[in-house]
C-alpha atoms as a PDB file:
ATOM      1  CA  UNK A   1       0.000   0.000   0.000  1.00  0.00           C
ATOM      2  CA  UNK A   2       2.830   2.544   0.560  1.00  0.00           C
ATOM      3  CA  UNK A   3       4.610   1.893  -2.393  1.00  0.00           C
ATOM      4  CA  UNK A   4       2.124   2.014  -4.533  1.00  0.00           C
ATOM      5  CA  UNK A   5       1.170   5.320  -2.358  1.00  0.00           C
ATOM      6  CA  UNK A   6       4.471   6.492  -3.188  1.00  0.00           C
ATOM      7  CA  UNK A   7       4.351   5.589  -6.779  1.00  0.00           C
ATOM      8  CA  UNK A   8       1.202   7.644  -6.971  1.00  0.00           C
ATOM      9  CA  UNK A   9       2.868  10.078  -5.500  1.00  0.00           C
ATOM     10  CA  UNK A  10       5.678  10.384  -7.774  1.00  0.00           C
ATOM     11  CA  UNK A  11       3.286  10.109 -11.227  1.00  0.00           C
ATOM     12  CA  UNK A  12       0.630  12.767  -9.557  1.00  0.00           C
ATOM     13  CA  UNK A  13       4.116  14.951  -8.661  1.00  0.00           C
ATOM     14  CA  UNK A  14       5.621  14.865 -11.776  1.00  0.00           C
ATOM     15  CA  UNK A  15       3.614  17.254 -13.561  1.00  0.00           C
ATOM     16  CA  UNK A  16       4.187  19.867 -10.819  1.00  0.00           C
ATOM     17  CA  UNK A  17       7.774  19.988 -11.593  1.00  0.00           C
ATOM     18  CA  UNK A  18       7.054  20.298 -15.050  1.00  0.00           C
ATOM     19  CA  UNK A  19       5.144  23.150 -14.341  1.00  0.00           C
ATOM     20  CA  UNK A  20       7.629  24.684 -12.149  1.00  0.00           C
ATOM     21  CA  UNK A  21      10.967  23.881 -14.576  1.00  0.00           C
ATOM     22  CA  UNK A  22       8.500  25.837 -17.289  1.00  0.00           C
ATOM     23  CA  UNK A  23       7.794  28.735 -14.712  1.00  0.00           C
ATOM     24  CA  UNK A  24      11.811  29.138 -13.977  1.00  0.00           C
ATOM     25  CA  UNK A  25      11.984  29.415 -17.611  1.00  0.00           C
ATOM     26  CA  UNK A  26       9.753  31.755 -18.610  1.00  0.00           C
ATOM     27  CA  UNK A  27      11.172  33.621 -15.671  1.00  0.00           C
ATOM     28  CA  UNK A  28      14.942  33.082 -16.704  1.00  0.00           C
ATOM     29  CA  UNK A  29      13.588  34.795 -20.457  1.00  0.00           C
ATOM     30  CA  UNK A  30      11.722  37.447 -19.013  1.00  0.00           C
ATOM     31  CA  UNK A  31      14.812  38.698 -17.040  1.00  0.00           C
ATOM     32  CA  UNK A  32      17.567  38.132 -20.481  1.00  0.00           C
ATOM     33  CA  UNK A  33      17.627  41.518 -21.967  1.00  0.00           C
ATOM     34  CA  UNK A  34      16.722  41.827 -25.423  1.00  0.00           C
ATOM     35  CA  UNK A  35      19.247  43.073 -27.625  1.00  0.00           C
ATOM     36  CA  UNK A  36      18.288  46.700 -29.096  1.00  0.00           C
ATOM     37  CA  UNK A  37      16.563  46.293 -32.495  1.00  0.00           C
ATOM     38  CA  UNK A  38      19.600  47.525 -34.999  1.00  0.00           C
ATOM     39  CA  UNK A  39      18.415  49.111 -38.845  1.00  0.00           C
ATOM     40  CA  UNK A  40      20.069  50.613 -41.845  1.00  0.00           C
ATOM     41  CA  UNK A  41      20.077  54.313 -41.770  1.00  0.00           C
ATOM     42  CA  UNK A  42      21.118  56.839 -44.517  1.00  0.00           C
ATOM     43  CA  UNK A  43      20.729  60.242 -43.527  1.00  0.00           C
ATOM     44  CA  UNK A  44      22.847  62.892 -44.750  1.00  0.00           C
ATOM     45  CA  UNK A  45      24.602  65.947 -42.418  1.00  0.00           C
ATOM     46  CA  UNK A  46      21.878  68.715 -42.415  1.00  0.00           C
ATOM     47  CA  UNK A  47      19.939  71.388 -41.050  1.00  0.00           C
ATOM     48  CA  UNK A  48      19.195  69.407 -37.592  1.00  0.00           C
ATOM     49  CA  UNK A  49      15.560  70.161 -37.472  1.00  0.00           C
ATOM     50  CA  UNK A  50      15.063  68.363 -40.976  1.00  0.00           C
ATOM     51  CA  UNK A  51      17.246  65.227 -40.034  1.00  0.00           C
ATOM     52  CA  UNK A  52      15.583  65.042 -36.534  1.00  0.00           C
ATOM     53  CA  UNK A  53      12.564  64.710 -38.466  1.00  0.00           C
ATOM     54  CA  UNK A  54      13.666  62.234 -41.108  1.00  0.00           C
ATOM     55  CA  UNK A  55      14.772  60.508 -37.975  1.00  0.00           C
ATOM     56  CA  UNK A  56      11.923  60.441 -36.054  1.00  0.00           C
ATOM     57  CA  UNK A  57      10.137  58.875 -39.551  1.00  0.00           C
ATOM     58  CA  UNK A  58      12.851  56.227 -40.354  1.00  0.00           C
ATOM     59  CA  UNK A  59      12.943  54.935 -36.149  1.00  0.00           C
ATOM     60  CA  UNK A  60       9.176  55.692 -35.342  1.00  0.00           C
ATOM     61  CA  UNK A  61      10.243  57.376 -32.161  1.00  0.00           C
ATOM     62  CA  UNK A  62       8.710  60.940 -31.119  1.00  0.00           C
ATOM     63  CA  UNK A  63      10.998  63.947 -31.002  1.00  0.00           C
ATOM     64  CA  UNK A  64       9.384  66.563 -28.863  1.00  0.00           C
ATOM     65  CA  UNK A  65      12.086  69.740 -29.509  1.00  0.00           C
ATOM     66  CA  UNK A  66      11.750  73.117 -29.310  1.00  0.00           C
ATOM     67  CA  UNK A  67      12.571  75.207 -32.700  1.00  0.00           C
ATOM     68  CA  UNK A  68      14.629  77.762 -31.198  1.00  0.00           C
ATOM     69  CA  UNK A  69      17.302  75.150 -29.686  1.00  0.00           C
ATOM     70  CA  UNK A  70      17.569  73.198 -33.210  1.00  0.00           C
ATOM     71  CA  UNK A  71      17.742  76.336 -34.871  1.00  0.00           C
ATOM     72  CA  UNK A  72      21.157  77.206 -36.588  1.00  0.00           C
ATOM     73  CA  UNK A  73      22.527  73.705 -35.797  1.00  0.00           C
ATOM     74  CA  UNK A  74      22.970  71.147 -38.378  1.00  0.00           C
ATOM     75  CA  UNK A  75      22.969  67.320 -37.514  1.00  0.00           C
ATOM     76  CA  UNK A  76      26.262  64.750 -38.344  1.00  0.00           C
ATOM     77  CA  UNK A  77      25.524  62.117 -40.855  1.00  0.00           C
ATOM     78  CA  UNK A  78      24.128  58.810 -39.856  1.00  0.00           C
ATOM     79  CA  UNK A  79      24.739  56.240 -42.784  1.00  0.00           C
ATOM     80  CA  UNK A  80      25.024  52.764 -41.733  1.00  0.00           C
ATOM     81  CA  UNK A  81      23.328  50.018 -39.138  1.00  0.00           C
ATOM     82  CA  UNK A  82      22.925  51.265 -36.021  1.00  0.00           C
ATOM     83  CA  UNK A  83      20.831  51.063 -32.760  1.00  0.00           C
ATOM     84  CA  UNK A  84      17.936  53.919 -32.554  1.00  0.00           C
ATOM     85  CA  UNK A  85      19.609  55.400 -29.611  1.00  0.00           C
ATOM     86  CA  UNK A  86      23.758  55.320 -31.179  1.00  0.00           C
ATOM     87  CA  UNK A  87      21.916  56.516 -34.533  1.00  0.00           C
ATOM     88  CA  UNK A  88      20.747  59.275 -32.089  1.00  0.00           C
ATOM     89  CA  UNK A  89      23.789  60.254 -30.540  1.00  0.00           C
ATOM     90  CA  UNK A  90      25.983  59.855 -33.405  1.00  0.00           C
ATOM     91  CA  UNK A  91      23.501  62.431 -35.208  1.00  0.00           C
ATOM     92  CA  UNK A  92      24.047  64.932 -32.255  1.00  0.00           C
ATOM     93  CA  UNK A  93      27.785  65.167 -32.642  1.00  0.00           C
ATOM     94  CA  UNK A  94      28.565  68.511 -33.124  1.00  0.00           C
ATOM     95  CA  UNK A  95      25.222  70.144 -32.121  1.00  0.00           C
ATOM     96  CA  UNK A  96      26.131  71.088 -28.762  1.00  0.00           C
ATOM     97  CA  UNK A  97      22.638  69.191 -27.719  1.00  0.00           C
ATOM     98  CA  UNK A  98      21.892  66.156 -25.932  1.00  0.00           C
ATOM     99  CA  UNK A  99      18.875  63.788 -26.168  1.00  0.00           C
ATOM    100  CA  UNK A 100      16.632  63.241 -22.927  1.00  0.00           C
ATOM    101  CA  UNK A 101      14.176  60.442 -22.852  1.00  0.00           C
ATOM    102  CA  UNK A 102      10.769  60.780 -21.419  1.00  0.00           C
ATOM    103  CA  UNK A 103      10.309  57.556 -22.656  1.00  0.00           C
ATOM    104  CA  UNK A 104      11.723  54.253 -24.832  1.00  0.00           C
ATOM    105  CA  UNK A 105       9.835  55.789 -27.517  1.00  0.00           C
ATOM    106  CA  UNK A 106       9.968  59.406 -27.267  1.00  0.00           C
ATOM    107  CA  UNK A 107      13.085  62.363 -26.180  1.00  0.00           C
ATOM    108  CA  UNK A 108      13.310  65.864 -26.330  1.00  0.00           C
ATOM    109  CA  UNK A 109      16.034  67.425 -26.102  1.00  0.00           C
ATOM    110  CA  UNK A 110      18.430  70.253 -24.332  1.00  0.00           C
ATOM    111  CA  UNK A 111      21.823  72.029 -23.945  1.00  0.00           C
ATOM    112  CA  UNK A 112      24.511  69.512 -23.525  1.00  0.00           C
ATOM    113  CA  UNK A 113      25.599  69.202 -19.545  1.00  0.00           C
ATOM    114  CA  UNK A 114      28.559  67.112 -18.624  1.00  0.00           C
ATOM    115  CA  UNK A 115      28.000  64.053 -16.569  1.00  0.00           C
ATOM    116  CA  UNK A 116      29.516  63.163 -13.470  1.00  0.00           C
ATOM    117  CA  UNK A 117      31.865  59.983 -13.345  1.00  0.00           C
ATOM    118  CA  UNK A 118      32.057  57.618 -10.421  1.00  0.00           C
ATOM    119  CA  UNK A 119      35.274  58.087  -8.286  1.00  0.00           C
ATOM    120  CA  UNK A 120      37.182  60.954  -7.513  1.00  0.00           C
ATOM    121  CA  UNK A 121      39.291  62.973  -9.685  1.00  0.00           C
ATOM    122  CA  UNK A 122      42.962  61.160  -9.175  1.00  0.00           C
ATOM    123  CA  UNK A 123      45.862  64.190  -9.339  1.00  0.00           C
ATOM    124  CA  UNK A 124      47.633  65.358  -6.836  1.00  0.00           C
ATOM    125  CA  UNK A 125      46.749  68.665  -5.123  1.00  0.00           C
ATOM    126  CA  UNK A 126      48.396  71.891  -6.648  1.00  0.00           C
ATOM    127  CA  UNK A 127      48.142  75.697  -6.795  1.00  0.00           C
ATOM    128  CA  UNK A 128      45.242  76.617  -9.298  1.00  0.00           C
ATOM    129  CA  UNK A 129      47.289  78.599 -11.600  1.00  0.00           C
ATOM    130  CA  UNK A 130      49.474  75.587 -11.989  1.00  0.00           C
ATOM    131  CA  UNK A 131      46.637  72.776 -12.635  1.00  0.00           C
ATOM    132  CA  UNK A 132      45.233  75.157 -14.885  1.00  0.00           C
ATOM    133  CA  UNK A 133      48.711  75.504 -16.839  1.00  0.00           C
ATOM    134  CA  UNK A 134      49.347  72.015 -16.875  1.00  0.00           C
ATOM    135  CA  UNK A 135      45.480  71.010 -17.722  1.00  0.00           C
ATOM    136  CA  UNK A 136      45.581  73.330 -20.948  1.00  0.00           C
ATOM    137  CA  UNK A 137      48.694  71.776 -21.650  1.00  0.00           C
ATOM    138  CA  UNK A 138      47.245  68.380 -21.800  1.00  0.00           C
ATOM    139  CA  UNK A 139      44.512  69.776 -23.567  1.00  0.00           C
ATOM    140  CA  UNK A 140      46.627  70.854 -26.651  1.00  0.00           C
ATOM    141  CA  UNK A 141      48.703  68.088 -26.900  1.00  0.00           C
ATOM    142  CA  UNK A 142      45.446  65.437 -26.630  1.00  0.00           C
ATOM    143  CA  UNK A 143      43.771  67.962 -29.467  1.00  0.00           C
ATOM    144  CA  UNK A 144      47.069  68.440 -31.897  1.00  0.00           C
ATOM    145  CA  UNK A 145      47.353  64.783 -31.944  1.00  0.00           C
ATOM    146  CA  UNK A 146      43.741  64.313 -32.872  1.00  0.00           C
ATOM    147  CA  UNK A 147      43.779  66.730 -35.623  1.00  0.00           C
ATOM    148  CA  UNK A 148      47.418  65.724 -37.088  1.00  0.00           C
ATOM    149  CA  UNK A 149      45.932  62.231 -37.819  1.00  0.00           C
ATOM    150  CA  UNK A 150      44.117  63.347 -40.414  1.00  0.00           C
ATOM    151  CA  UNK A 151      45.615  65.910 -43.355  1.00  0.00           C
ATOM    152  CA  UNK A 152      41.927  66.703 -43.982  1.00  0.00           C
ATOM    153  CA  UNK A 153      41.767  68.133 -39.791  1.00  0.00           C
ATOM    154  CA  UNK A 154      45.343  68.889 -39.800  1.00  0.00           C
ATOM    155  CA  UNK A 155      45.911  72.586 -38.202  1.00  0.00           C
ATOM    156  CA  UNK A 156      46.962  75.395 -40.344  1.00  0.00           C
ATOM    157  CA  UNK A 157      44.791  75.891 -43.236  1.00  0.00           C
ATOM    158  CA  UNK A 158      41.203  76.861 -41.746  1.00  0.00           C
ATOM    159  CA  UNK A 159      39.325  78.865 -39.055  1.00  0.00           C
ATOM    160  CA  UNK A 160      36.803  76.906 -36.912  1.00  0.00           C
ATOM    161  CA  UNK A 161      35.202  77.502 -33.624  1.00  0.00           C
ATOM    162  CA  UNK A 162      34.165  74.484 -31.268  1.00  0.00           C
ATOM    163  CA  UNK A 163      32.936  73.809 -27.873  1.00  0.00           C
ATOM    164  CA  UNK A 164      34.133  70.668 -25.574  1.00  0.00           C
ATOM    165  CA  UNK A 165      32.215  69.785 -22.495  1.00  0.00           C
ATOM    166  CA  UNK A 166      34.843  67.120 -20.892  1.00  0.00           C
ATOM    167  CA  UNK A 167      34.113  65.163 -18.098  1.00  0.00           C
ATOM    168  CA  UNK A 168      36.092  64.403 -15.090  1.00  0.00           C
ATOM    169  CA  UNK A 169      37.802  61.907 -16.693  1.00  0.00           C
ATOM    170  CA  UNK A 170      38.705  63.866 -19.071  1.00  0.00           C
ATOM    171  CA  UNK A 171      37.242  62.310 -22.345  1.00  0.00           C
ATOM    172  CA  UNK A 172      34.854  65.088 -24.000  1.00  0.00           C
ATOM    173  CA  UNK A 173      31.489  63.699 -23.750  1.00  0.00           C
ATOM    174  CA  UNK A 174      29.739  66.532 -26.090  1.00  0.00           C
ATOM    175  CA  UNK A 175      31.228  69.326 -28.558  1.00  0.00           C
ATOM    176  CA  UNK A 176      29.487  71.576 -31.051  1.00  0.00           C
ATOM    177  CA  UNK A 177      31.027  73.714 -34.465  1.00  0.00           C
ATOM    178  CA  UNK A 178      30.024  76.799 -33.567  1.00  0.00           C
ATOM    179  CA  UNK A 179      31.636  77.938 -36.779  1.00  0.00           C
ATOM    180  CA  UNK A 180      31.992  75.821 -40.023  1.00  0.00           C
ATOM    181  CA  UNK A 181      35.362  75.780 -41.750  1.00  0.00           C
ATOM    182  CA  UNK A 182      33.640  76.707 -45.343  1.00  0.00           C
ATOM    183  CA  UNK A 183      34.488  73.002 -46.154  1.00  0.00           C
ATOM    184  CA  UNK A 184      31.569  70.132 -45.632  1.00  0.00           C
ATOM    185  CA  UNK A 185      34.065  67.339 -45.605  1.00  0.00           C
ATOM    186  CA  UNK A 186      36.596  68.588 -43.477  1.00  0.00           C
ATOM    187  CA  UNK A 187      33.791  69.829 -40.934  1.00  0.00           C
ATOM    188  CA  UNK A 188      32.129  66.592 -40.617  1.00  0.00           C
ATOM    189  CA  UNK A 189      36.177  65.238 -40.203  1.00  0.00           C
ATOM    190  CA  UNK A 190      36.543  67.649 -37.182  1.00  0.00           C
ATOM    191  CA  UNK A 191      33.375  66.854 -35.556  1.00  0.00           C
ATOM    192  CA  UNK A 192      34.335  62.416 -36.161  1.00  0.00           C
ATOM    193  CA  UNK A 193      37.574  62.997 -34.458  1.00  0.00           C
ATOM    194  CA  UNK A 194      35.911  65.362 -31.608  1.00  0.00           C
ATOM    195  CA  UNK A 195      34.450  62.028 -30.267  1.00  0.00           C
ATOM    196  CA  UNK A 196      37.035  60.109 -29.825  1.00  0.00           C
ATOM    197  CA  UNK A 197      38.976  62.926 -27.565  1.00  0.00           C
ATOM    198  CA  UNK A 198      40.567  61.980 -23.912  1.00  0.00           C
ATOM    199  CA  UNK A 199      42.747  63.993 -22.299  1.00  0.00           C
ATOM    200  CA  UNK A 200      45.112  62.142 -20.733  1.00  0.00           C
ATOM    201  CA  UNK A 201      44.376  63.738 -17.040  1.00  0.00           C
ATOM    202  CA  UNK A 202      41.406  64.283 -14.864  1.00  0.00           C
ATOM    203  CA  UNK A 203      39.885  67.747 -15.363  1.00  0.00           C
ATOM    204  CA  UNK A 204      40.008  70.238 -12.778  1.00  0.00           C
ATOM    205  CA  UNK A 205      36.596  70.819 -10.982  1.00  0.00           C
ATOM    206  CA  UNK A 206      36.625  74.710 -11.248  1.00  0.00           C
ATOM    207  CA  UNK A 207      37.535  74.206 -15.080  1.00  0.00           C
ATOM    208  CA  UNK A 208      34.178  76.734 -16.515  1.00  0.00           C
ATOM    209  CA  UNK A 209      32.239  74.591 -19.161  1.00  0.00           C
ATOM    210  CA  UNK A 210      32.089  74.574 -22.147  1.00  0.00           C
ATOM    211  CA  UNK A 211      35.488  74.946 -23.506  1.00  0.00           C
ATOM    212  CA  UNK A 212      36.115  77.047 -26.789  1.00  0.00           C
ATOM    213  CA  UNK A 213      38.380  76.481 -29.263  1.00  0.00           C
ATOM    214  CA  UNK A 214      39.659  78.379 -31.760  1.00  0.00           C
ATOM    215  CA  UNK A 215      41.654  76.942 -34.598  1.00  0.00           C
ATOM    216  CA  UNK A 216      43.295  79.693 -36.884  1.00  0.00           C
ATOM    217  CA  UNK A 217      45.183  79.603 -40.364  1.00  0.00           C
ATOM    218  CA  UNK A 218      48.631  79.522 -39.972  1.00  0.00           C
ATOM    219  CA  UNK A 219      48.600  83.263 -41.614  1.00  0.00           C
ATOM    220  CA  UNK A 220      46.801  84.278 -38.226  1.00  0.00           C
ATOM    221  CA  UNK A 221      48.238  81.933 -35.517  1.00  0.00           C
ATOM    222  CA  UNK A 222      51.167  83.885 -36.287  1.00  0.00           C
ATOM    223  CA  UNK A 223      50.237  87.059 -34.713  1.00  0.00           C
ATOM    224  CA  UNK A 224      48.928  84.942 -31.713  1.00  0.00           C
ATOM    225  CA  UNK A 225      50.727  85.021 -28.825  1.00  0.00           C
ATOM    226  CA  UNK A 226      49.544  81.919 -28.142  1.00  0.00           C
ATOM    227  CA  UNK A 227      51.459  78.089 -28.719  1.00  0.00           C
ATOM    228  CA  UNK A 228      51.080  77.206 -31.900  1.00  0.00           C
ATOM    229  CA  UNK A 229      49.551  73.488 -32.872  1.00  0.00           C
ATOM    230  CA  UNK A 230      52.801  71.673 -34.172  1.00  0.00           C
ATOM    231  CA  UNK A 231      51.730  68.312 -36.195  1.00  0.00           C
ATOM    232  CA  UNK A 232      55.805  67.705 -36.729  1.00  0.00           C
ATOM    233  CA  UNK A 233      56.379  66.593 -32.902  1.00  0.00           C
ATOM    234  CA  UNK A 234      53.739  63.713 -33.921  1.00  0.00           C
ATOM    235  CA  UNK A 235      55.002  62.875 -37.138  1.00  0.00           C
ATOM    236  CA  UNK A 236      56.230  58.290 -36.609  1.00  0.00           C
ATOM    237  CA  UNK A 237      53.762  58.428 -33.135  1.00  0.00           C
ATOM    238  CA  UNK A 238      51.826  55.294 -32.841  1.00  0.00           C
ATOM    239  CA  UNK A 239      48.088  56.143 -33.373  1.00  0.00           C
ATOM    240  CA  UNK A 240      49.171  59.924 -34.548  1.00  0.00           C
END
């Protein structure tokens, strides 16, 4: 009587487990993350109101911006596969703007702010005047090297205004062209290699933000009493 009790048992039981392995399951799925839907996008470096808006059309997502903030900026091109959210920020680059969700589905967006990394900024304590000497330093030698990788951005032959906000860590998280160089290719050059900028030290927290740059014709630069960008001290660098 108790084993066939127990043998009961075990058919009557064996369903339940069934049901449970299939419950841990469906659990185990609905906790995997779904990997962001990617898609082929083609849109060309334009006024940023008409590629938000191409945007919005290609990705079905809502753009809720306000004309006078778009106004007078012009978008980086977006041609290739890309997430809805990299197509985003990729299109941004150079705007001086930053995208804020409200929702998956939906961002609007405002003046770019720089955001603050976890840990504390690692230097060693120093008289302002002498952080701020040595941290535009850096800065100059982490922008020449950008530029001189590329004849196209190579300093010397064109006037162009940017901002740089740069985070604490130093890599610049947002920039803008305030000023284009007269030259389509060689703007949408400066605003590529803008992206991939560290400086090679933490930033100083009283550093005002953004930073401007000016980059002047070698006719000009030469009347400024400022250092002069030097691509000849990278010339045979790795990565320069």
């Amino acid at each position: 009587m108790q084993r066939g009790h127990a043998k009961g048992g075990f058919v009557r039981s064996a369903p339940l487990r069934q049901a449970c392995l299939g419950l841990l399951l469906g659990l185990m799925a609905l906790g995997a993350k779904a990997e962001p839907l990617r898609m082929t996008l083609h849109i060309p470096a334009q006024d940023l109101a008409s590629a938000l808006d191409r945007f919005s059309r290609a990705t079905g997502m809502a753009v809720l911006v306000d004309s006078q903030l778009s106004r007078g900026r012009r978008s980086s091109a977006v041609d290739g596969e890309f997430t809805a959210a990299d197509a985003l920020r990729h299109m941004l680059g150079g705007s001086g703007l930053m995208a804020k969700y409200a929702r998956a589905d939906a961002f609007t967006l405002q003046v770019a702010q720089v955001e603050e990394t976890q840990g504390p900024a690692r230097y060693a304590p120093a008289a302002p005047s002498a952080v701020n000497r040595s941290y535009a330093t850096a800065v100059q030698a982490a922008i020449e090297r950008t530029l001189c990788r590329s004849p196209l951005t190579r300093p010397g032959s064109y006037r162009a205004v940017l901002q740089l906000w740069i985070g604490r860590d130093g890599v610049v998280q947002h920039h803008r062209l305030l000023t284009s160089t007269g030259d389509d290719r060689r703007d949408a050059a400066l605003v590529d290699s803008f992206q991939r900028l560290s400086i090679e030290r933490p930033t100083p927290g009283a550093l005002r933000q953004p930073v401007t740059l000016l980059l002047l014709p070698e006719t000009m630069d030469k009347k400024n009493t400022g250092k002069r960008m030097d691509c000849t001290r990278w010339e045979g660098v790795s990565g320069g």
